[in-house]
Protein backbone atom coordinates (compact mmCIF):
# COMPACT_ATOMS: atom_id res chain seq x y z
CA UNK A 1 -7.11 -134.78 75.36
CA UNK A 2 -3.89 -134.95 72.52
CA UNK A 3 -5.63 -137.13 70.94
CA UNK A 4 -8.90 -135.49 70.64
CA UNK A 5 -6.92 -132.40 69.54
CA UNK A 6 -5.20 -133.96 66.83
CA UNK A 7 -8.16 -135.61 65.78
CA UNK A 8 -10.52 -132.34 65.78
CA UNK A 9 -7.48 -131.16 63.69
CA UNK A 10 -7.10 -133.29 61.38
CA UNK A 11 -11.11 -133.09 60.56
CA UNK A 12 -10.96 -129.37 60.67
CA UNK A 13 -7.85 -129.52 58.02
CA UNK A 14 -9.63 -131.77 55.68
CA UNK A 15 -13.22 -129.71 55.41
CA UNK A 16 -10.38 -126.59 54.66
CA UNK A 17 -8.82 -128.30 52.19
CA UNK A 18 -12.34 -129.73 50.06
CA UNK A 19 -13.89 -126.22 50.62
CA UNK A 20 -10.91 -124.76 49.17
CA UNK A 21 -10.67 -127.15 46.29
CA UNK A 22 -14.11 -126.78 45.63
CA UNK A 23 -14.82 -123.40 46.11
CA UNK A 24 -15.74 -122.63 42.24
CA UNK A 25 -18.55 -125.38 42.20
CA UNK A 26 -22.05 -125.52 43.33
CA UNK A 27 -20.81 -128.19 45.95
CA UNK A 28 -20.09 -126.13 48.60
CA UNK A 29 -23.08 -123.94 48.78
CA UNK A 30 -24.75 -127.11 49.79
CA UNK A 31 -22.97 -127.35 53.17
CA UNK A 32 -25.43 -126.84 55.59
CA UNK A 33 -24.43 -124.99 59.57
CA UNK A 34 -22.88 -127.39 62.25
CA UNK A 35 -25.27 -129.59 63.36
CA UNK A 36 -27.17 -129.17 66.84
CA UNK A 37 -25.18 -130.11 70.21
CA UNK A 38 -28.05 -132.45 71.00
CA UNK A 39 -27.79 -134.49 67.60
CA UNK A 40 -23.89 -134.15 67.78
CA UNK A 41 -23.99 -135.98 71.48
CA UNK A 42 -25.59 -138.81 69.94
CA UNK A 43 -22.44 -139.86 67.61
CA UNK A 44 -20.41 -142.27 68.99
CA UNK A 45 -17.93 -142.40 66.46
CA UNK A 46 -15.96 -139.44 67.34
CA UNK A 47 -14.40 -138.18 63.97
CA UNK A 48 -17.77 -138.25 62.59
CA UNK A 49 -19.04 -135.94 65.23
CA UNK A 50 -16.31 -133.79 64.76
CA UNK A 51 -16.94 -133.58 61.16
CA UNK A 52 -20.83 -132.72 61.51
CA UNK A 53 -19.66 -130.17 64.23
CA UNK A 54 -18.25 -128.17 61.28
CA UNK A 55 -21.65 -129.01 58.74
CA UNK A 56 -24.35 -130.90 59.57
CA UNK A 57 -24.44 -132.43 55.92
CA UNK A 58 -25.77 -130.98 52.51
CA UNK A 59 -29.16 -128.99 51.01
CA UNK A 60 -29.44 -130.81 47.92
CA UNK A 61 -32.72 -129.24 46.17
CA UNK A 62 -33.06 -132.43 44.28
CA UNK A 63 -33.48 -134.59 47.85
CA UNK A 64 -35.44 -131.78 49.16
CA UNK A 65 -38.12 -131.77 45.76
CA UNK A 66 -38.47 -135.51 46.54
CA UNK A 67 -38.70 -135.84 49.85
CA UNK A 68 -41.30 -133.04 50.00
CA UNK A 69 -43.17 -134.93 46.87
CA UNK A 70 -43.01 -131.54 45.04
CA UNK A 71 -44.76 -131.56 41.54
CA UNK A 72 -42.81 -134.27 39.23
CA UNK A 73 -42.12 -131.01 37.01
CA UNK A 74 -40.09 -129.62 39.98
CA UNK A 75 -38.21 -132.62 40.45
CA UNK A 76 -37.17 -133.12 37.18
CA UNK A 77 -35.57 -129.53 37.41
CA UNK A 78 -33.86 -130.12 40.44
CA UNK A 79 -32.21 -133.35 38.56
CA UNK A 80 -29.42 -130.58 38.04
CA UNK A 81 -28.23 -130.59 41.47
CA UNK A 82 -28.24 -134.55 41.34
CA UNK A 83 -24.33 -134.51 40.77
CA UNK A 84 -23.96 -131.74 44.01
CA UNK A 85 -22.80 -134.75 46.49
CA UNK A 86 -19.22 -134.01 48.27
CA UNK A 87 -18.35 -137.38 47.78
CA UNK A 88 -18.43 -137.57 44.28
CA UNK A 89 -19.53 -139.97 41.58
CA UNK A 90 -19.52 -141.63 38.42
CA UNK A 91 -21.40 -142.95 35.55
CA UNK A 92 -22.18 -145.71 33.91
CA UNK A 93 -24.05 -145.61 30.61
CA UNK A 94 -27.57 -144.17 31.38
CA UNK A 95 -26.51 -144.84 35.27
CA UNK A 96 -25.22 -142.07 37.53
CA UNK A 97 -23.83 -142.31 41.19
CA UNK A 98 -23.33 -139.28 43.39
CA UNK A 99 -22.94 -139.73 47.21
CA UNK A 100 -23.71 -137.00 49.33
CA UNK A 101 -22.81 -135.58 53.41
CA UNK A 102 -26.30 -136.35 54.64
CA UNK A 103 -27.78 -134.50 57.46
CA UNK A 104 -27.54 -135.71 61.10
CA UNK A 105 -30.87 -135.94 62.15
CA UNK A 106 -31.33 -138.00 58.88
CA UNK A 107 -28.71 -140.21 59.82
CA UNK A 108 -29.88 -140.70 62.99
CA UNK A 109 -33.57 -140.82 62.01
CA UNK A 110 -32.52 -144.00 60.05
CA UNK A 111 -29.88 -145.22 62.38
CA UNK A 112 -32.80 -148.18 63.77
CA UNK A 113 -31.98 -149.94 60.13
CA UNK A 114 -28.12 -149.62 60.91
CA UNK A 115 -28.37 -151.09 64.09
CA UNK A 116 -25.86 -153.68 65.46
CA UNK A 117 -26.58 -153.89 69.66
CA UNK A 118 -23.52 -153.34 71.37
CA UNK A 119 -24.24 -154.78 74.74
CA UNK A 120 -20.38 -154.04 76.08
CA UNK A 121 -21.12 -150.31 75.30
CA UNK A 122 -22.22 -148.26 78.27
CA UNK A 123 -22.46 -145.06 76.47
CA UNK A 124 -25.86 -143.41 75.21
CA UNK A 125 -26.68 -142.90 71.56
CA UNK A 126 -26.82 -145.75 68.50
CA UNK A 127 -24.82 -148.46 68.58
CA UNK A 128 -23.61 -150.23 65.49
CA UNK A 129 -23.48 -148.52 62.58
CA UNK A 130 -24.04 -145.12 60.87
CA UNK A 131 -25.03 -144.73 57.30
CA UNK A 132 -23.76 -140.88 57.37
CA UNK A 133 -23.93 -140.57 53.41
CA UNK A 134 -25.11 -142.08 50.22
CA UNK A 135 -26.48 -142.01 46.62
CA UNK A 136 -29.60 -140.03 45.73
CA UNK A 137 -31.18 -143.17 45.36
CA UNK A 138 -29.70 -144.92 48.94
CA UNK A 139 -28.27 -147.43 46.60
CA UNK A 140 -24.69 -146.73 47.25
CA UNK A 141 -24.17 -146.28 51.68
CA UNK A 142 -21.17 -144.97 53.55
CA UNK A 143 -21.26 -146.65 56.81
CA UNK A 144 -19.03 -145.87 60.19
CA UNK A 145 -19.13 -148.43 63.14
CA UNK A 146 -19.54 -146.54 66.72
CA UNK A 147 -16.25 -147.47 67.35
CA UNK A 148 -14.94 -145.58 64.37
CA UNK A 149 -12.73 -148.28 63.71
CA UNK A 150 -14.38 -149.26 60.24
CA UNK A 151 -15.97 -147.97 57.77
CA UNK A 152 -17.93 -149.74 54.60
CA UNK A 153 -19.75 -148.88 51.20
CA UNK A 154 -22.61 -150.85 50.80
CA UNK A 155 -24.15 -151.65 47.62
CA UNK A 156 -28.10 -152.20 46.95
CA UNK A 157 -29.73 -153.46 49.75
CA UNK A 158 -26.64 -155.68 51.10
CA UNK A 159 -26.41 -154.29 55.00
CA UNK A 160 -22.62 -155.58 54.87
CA UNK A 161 -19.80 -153.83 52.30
CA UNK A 162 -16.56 -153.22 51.33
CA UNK A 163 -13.55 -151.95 53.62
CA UNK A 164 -13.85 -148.05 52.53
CA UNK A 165 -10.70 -147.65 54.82
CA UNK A 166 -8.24 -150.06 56.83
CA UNK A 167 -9.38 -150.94 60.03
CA UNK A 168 -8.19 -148.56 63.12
CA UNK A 169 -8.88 -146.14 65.23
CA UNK A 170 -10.60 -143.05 63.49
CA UNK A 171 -11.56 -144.52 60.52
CA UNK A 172 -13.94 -142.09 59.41
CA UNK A 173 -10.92 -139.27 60.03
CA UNK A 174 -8.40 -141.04 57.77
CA UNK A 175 -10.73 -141.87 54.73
CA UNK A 176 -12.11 -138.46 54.81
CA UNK A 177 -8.65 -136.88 55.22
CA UNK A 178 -7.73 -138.89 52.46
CA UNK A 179 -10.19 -138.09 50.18
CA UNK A 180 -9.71 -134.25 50.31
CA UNK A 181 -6.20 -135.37 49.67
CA UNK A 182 -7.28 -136.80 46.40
CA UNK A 183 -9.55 -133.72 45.55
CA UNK A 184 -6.61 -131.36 46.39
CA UNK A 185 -4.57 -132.79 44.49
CA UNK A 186 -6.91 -133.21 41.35
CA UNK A 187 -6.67 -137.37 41.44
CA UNK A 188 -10.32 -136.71 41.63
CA UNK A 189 -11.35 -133.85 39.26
CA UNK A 190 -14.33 -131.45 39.16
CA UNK A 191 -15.95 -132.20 35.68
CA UNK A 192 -18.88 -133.56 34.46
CA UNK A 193 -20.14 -136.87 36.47
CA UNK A 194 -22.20 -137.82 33.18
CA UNK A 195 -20.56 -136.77 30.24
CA UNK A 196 -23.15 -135.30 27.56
CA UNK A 197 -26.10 -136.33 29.88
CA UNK A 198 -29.25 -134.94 29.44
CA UNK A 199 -28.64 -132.22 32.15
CA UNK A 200 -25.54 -130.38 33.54
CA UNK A 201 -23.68 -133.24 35.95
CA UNK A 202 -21.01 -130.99 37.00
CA UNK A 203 -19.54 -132.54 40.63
CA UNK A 204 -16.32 -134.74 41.88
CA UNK A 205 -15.50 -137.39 39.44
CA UNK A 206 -14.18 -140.31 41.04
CA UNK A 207 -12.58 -141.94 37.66
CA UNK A 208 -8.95 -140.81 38.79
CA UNK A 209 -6.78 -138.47 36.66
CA UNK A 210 -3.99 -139.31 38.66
CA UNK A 211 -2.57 -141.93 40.84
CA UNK A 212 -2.95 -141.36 44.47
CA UNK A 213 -2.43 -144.54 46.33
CA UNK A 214 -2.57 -148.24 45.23
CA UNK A 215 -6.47 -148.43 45.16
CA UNK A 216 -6.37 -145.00 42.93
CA UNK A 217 -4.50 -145.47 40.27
CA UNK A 218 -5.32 -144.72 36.06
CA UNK A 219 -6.31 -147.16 34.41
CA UNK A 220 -3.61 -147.96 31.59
């Protein structure tokens, strides 16, 4: 019961701290309500329930305009709320990455092409993994094992990825915590995600301004 204290704590304390920090941007009008009871019961990775039990992910008009195959006129307006993700981005010539909260039932919706069987688990819900947010175009994944003991970013269509956090209980809980850390403290910085694109780009840039741990440093 601590535990699950200080861990609803600790969640609570980070969305605080992000809404806070980005409470003069479009970003946090995208925050959807908590997300249902029933879609919250079938998280295994506790932190991440927690987390969705304060928003159940993001409206992002652009995802919206595609998903509902709304005239190509439509979605080329929405492109403005392309750089909207709470998880920031960053560009890369002509190429722009911005990874947003997405909704449970999403998540969950998708959760068969995550899946990892976990025969030693006797608990209901997925087991394996949990793709909980990623790039407009799913190119870039956030991924949380049931366990919530790891946590990846995947690249392309590569189901494995790179440690997002170390290994360890609550996984999802420390990298988000540290990440509003970073916001907070303006490592990451609320500018333009593609300078002098073609459309405003405003969001989280995750170039870093400042040095806030050994894998967030500026580059010299």
């Amino acid at each position: 019961e601590t535990r699950a204290r200080l861990r609803w704590l600790g969640v609570a304390a980070a969305w605080r701290s992000l809404k806070a920090t980005l409470a003069d941007t479009p970003i946090v009008a995208t925050l959807r309500p908590p997300a249902s009871r029933h879609h919250l019961m079938q998280v295994e990775a506790r932190s991440l329930r927690y987390a969705y039990a304060v928003h159940d992910g993001q409206a992002i008009e652009f995802d919206d305009a595609v998903r509902e195959r709304r005239p190509r006129a439509a979605v080329i307006a929405a492109q403005r709320t392309i750089s909207h993700g709470l998880f920031g981005g960053f560009s890369a010539y002509d190429y722009i990455v911005c990874t947003r909260l997405k909704p449970l039932r999403v998540v969950l919706d998708a959760a068969g092409d995550d899946e990892l069987d976990s025969e030693d688990s006797e608990s209901e819900g997925w087991h394996g993994t949990l793709s909980f947010a990623e790039n407009f175009r799913g190119d870039r994944r956030f991924k949380v094992d049931d366990a919530d003991r790891q946590l990846i970013v995947a690249e392309g269509e590569v189901a494995t990825g790179l440690r997002a956090a170390p290994d360890g209980p609550d996984a999802f809980l420390r990298w988000f915590a540290e990440y509003a850390r970073r916001v907070e403290a303006r490592a990451y910085r609320v500018a333009p995600v593609m300078p002098n694109g073609p459309f405003d780009t405003t969001g989280v840039v995750l170039f870093p301004d400042a040095d806030a741990g050994d894998d967030c440093r500026v580059a010299e």
